[in-house]
Each structure stands twice: as structure tokens, then as C-alpha cells.
PDB file of N, CA and C in Angstrom:
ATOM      1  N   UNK A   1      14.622  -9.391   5.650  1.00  0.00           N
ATOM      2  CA  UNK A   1      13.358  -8.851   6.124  1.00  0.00           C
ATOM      3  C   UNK A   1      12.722  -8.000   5.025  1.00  0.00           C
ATOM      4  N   UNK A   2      11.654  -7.945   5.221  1.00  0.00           N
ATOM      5  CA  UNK A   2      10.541  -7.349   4.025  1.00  0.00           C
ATOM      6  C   UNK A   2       9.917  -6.451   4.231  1.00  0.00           C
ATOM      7  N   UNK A   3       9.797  -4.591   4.090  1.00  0.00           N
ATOM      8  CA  UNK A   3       9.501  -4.349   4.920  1.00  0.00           C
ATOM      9  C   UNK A   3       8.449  -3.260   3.968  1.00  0.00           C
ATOM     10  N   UNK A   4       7.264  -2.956   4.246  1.00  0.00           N
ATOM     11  CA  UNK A   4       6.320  -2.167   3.396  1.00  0.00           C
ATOM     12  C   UNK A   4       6.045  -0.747   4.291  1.00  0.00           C
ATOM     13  N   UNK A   5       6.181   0.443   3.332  1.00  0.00           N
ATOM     14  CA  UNK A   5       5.694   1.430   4.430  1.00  0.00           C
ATOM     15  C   UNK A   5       4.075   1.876   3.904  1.00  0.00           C
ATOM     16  N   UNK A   6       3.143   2.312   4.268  1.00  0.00           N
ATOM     17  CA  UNK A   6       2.261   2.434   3.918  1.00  0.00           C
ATOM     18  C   UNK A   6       1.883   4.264   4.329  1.00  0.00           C
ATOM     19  N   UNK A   7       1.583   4.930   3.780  1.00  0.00           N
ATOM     20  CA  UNK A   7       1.114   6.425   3.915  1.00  0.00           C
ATOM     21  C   UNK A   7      -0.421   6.752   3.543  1.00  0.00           C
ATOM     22  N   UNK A   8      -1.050   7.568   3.738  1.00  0.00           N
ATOM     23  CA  UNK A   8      -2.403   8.026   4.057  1.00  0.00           C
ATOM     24  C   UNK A   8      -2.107   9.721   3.608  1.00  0.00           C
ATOM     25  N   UNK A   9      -2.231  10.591   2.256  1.00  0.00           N
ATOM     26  CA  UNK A   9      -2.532  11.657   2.801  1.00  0.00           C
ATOM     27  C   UNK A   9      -3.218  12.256   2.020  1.00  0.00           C
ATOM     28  N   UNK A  10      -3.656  13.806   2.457  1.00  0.00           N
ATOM     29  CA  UNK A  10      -4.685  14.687   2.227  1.00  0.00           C
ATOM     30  C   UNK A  10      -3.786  15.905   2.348  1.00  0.00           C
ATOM     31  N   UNK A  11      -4.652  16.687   1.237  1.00  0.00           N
ATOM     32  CA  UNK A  11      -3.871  18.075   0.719  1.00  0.00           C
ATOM     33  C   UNK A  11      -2.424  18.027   0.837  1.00  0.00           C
ATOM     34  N   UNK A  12      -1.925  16.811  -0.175  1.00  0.00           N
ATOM     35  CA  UNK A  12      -0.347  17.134   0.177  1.00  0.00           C
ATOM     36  C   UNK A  12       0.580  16.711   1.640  1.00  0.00           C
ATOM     37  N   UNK A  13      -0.349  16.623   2.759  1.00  0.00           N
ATOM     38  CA  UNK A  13       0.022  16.657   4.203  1.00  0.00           C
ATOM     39  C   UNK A  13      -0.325  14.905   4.493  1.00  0.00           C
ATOM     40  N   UNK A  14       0.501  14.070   5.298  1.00  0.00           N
ATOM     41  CA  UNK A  14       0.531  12.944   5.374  1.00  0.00           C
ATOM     42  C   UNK A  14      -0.154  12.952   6.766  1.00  0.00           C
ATOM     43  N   UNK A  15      -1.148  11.884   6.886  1.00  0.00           N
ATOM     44  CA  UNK A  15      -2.169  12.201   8.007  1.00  0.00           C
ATOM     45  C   UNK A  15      -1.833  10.398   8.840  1.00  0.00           C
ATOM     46  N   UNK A  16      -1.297   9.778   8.234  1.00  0.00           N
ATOM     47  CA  UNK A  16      -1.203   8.301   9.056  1.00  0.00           C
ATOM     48  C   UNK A  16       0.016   7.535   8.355  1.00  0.00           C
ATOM     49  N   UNK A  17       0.491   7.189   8.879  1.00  0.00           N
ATOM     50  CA  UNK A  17       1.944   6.177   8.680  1.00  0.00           C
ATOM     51  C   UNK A  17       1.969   5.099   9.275  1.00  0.00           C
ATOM     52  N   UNK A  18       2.648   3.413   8.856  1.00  0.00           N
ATOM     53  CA  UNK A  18       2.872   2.159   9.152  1.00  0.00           C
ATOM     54  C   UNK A  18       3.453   1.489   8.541  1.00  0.00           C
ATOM     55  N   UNK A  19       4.359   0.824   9.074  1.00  0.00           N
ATOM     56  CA  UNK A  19       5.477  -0.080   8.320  1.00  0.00           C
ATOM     57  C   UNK A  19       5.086  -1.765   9.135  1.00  0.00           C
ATOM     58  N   UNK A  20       5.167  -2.019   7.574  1.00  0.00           N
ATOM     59  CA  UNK A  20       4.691  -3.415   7.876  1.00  0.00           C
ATOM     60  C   UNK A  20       5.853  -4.758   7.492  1.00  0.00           C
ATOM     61  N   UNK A  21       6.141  -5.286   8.648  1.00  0.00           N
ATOM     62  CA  UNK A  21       7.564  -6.339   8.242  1.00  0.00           C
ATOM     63  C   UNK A  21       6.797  -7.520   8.173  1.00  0.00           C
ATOM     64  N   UNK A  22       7.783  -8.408   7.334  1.00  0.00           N
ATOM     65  CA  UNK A  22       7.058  -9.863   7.211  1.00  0.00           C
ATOM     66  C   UNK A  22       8.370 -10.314   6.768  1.00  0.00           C
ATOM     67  N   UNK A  23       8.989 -11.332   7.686  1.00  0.00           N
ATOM     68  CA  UNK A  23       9.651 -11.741   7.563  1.00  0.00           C
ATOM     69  C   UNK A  23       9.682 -13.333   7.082  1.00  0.00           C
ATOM     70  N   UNK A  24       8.470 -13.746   6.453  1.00  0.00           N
ATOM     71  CA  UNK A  24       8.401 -15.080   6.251  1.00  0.00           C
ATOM     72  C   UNK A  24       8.914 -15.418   4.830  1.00  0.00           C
ATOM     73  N   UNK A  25       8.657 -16.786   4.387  1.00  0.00           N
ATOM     74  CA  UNK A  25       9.746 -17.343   3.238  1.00  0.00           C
ATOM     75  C   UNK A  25       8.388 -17.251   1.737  1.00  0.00           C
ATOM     76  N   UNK A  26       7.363 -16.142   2.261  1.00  0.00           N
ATOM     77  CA  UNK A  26       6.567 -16.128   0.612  1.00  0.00           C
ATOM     78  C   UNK A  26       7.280 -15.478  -0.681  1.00  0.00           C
ATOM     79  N   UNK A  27       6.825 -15.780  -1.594  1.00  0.00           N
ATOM     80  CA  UNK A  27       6.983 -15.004  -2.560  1.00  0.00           C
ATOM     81  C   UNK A  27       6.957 -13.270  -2.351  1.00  0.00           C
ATOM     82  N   UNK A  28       7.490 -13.078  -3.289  1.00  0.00           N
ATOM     83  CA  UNK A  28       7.565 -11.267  -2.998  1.00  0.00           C
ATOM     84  C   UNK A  28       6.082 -10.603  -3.216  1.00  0.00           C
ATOM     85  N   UNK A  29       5.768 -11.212  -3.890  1.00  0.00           N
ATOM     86  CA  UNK A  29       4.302 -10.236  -4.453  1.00  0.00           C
ATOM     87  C   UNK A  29       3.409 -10.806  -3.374  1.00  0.00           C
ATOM     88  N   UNK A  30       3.495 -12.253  -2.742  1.00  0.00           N
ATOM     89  CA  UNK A  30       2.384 -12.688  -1.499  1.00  0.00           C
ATOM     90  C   UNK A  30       2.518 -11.765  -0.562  1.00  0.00           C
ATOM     91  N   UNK A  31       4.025 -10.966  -0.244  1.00  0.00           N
ATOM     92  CA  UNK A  31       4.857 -10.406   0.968  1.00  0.00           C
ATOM     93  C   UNK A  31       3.797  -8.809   0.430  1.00  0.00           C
ATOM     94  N   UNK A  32       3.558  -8.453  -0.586  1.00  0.00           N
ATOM     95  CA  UNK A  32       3.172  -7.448  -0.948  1.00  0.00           C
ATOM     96  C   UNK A  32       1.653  -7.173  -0.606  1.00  0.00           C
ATOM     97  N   UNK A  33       0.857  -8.276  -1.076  1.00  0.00           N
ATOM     98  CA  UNK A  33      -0.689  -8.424  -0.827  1.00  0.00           C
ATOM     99  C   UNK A  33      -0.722  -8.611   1.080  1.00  0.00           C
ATOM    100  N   UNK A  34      -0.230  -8.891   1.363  1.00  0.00           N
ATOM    101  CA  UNK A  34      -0.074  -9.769   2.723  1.00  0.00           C
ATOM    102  C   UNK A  34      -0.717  -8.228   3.699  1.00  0.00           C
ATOM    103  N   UNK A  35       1.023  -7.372   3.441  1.00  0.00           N
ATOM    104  CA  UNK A  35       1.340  -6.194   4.035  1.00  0.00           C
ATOM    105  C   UNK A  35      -0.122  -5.454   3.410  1.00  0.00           C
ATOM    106  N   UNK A  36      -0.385  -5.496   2.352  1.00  0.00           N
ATOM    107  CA  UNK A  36      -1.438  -4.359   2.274  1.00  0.00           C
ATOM    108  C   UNK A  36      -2.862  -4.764   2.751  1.00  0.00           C
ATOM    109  N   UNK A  37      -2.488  -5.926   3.210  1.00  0.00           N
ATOM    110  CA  UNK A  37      -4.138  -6.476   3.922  1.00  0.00           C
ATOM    111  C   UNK A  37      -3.947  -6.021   5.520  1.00  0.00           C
ATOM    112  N   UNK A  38      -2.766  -6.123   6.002  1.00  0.00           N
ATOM    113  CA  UNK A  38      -2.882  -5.659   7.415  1.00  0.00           C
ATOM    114  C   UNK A  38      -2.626  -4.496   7.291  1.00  0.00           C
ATOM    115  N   UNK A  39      -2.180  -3.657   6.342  1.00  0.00           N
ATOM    116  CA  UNK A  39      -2.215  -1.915   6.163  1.00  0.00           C
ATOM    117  C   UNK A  39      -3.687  -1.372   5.967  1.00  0.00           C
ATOM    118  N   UNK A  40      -4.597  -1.855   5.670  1.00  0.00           N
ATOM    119  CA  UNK A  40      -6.205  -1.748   5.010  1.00  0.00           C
ATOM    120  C   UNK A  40      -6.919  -1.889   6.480  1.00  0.00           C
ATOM    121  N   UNK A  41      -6.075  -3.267   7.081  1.00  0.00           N
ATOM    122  CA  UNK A  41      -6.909  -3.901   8.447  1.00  0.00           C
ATOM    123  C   UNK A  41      -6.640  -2.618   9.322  1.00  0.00           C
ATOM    124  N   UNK A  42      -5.593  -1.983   9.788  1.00  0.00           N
ATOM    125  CA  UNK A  42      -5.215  -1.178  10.625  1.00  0.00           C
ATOM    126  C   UNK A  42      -5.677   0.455  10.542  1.00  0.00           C
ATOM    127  N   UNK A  43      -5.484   0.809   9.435  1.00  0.00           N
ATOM    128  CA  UNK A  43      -6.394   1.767   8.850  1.00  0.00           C
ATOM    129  C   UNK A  43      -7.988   1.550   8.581  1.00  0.00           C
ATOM    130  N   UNK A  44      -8.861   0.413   8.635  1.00  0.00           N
ATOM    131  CA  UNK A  44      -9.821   0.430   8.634  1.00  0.00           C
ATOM    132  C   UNK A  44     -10.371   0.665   7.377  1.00  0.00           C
ATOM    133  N   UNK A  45      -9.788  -0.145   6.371  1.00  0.00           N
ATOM    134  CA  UNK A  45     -10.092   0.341   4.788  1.00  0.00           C
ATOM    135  C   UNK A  45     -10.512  -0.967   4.363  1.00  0.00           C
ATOM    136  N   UNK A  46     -11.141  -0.617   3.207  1.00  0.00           N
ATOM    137  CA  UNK A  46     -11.200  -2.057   2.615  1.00  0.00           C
ATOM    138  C   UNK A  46     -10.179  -2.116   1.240  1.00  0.00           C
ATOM    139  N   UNK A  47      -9.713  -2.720   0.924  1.00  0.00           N
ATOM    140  CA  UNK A  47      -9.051  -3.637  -0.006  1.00  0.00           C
ATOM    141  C   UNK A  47      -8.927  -2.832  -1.081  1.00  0.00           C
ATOM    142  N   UNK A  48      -7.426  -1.810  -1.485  1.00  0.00           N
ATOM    143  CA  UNK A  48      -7.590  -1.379  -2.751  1.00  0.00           C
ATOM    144  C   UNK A  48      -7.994  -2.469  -3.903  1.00  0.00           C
ATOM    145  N   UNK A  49      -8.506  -2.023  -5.437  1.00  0.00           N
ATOM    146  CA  UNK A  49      -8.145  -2.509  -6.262  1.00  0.00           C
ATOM    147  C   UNK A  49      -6.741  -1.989  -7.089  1.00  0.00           C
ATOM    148  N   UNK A  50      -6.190  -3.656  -8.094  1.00  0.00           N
ATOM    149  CA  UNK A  50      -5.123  -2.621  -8.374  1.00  0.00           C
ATOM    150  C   UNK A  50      -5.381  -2.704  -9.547  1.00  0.00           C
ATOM    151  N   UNK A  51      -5.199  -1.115 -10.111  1.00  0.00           N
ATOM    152  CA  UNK A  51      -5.507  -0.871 -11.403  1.00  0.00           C
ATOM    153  C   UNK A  51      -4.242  -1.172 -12.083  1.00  0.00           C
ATOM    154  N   UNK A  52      -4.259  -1.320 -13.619  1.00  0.00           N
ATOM    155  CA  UNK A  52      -2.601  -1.053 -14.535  1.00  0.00           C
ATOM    156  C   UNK A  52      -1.923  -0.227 -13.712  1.00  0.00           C
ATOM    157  N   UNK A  53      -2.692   1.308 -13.711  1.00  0.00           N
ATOM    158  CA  UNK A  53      -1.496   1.873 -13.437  1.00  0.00           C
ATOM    159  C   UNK A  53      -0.750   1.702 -12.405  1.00  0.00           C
ATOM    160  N   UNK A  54      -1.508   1.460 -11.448  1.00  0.00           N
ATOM    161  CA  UNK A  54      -0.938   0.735  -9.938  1.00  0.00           C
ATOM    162  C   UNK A  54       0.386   0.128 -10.490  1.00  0.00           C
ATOM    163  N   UNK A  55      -0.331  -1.444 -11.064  1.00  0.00           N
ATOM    164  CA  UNK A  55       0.909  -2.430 -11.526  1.00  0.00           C
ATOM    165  C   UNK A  55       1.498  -1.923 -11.723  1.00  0.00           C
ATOM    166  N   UNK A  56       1.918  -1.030 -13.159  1.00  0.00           N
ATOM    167  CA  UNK A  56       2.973  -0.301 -13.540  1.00  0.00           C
ATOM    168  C   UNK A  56       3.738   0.664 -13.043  1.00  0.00           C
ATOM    169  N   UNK A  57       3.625   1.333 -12.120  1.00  0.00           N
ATOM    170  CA  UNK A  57       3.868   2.255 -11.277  1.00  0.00           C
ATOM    171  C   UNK A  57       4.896   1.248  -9.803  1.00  0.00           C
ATOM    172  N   UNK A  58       4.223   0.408  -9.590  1.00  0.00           N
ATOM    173  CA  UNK A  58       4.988  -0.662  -8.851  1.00  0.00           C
ATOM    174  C   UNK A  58       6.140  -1.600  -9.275  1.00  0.00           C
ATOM    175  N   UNK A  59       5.562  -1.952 -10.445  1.00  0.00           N
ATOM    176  CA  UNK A  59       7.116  -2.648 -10.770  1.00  0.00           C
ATOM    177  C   UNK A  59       8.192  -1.432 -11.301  1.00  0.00           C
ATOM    178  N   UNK A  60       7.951  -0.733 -11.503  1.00  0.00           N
ATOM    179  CA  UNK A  60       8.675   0.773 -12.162  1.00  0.00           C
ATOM    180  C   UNK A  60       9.702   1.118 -10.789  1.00  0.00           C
ATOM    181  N   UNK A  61       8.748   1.511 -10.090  1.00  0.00           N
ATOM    182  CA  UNK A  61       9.561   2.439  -8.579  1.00  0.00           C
ATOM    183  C   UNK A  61       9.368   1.630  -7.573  1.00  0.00           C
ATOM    184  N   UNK A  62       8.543   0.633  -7.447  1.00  0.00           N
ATOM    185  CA  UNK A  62       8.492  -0.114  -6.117  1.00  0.00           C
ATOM    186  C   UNK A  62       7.484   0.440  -5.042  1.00  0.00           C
ATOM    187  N   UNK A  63       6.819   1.685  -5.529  1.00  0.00           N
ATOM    188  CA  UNK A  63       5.618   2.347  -5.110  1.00  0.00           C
ATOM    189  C   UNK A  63       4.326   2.513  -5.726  1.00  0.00           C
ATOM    190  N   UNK A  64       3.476   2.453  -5.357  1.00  0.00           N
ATOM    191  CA  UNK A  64       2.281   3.084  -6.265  1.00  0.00           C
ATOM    192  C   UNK A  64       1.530   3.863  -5.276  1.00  0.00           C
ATOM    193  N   UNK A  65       0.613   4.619  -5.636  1.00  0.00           N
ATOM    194  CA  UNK A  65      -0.489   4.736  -4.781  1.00  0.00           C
ATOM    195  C   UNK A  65      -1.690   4.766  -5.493  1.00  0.00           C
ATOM    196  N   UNK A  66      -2.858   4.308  -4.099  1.00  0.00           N
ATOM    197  CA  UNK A  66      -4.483   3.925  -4.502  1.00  0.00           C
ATOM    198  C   UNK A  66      -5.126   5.240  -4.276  1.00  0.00           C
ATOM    199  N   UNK A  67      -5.999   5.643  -5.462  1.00  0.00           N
ATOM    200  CA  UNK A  67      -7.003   6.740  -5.256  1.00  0.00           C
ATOM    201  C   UNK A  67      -8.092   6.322  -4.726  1.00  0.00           C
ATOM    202  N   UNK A  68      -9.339   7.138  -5.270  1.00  0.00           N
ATOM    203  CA  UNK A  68     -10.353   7.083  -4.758  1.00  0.00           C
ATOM    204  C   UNK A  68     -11.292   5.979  -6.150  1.00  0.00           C
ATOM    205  N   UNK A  69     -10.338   5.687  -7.187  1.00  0.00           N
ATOM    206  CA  UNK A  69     -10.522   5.274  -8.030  1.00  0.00           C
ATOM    207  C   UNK A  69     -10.185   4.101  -8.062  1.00  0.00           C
ATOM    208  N   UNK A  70      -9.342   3.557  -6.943  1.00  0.00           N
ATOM    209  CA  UNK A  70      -9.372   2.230  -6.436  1.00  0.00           C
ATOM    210  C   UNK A  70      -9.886   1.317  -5.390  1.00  0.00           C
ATOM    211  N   UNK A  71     -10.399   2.233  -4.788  1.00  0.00           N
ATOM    212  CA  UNK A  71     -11.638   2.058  -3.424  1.00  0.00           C
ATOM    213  C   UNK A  71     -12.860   1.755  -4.696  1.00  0.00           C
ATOM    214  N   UNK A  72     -13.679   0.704  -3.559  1.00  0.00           N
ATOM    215  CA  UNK A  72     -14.792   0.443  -4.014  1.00  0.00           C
ATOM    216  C   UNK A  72     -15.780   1.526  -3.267  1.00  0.00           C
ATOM    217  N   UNK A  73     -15.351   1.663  -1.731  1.00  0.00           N
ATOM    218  CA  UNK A  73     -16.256   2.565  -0.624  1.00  0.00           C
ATOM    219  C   UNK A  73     -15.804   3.852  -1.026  1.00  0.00           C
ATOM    220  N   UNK A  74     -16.091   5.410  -0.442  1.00  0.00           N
ATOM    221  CA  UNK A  74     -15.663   6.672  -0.778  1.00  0.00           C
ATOM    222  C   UNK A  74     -14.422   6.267   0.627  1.00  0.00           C
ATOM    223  N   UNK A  75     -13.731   6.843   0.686  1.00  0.00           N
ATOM    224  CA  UNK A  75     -12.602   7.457   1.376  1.00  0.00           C
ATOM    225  C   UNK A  75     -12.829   8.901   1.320  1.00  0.00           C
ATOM    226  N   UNK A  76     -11.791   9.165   2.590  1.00  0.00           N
ATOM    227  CA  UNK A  76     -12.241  10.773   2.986  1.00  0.00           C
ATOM    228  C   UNK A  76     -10.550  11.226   3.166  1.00  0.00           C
ATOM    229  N   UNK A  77      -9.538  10.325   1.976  1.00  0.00           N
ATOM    230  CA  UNK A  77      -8.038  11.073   1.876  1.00  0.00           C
ATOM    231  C   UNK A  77      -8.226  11.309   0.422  1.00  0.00           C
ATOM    232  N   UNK A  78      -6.726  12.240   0.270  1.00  0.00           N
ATOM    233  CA  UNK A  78      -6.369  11.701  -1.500  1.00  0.00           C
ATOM    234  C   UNK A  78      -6.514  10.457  -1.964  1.00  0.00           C
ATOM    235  N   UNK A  79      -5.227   9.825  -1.194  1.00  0.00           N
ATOM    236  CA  UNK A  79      -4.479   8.632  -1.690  1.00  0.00           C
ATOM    237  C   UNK A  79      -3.401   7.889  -0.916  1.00  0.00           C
ATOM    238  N   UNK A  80      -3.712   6.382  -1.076  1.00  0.00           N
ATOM    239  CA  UNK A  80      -2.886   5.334  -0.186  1.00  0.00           C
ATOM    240  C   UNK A  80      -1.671   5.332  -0.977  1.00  0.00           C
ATOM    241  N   UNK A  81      -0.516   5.500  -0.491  1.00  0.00           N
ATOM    242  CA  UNK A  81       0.892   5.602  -1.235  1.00  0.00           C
ATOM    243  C   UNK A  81       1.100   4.065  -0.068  1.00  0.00           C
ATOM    244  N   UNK A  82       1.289   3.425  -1.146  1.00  0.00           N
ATOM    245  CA  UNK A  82       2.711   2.008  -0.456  1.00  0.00           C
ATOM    246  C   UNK A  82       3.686   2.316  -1.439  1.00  0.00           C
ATOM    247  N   UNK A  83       5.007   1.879  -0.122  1.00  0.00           N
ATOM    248  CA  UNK A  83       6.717   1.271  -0.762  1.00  0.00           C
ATOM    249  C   UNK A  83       7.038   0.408  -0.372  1.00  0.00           C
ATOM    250  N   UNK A  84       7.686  -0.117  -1.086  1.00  0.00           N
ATOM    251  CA  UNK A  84       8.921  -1.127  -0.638  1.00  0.00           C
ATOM    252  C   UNK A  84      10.171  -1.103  -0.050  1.00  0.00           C
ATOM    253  N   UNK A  85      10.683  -0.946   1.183  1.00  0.00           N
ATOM    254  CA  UNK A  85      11.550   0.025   1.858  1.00  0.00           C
ATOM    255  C   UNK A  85      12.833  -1.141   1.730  1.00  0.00           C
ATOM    256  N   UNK A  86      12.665  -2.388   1.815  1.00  0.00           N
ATOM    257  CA  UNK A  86      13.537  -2.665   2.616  1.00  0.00           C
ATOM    258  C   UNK A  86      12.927  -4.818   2.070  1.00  0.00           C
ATOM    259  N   UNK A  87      14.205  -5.068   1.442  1.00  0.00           N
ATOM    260  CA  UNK A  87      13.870  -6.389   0.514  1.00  0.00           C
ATOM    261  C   UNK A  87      14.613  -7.609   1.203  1.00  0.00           C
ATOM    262  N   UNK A  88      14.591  -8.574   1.718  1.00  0.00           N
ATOM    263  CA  UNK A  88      15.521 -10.110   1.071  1.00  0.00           C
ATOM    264  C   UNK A  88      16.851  -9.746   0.568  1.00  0.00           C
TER     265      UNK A  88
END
């Protein structure tokens, strides 16, 4: 099972949480885009972009998070933190 947690927070303080499983036979990185489209859908966001540092920060720790510098719209948090909790 595949399992993504997704976080939301402001001043330090975590304001929304969701873990997203996908247990199907995609590739890891499809399992990755997948989860952050129904993490965006549920939160009501649109679609980070991912910058380098994103990438790099993800294959590094298996986390990154999206600023306001990866939104195309303003957001009204810091920053979207995804992980990878839980692999194949």
C-alpha cells in the first residue's frame, strides 16, 4: 500500500491533515501525482507547481513542501508539506 500524508500549515501550527492510500499497480511517481491531485481536490486547491527544489527535496527525504511560490492562485497558508509514509 502507498500511502501519502498531506499537511496544510500557518504560523508553524498545522491547520488540515489527509492521508491518501492508493493501492493500485502505477508507477511510484503516478502514485505521487495521483495522491496530490485528490489532496488539492479535497482541500480545494489548485495544482502545485513543482519547482527543482520541490524535486530535490523529494527524492532527498521523500517530502517536500509547496509555497506560495508554487501556487499559481494566492493561498491564505504558509505551505503544503507532502510525505511519503508508507511504500510497496
Amino acid at each position: 500500500m502507498f500511502r501519502l500524508w498531506a499537511k496544510i500549515f500557518q504560523n508553524n501550527h498545522m491547520l488540515k491533515d489527509i492521508c491518501i492510500e492508493d493501492g493500485s499497480n502505477d508507477t511510484r511517481t503516478h502514485k505521487v501525482f495521483h495522491s496530490l491531485d485528490k489532496v488539492c481536490h479535497q482541500f480545494d486547491l489548485g495544482t502545485p507547481i513543482w519547482l527543482d527544489l520541490n524535486i530535490s527535496d523529494f527524492k532527498r527525504h521523500n517530502k517536500t513542501r509547496f509555497t506560495q511560490d508554487s501556487f499559481v492562485e494566492s493561498i491564505d497558508f504558509d505551505y503544503l508539506e507532502i510525505q511519503v509514509i508508507e511504500e510497496d
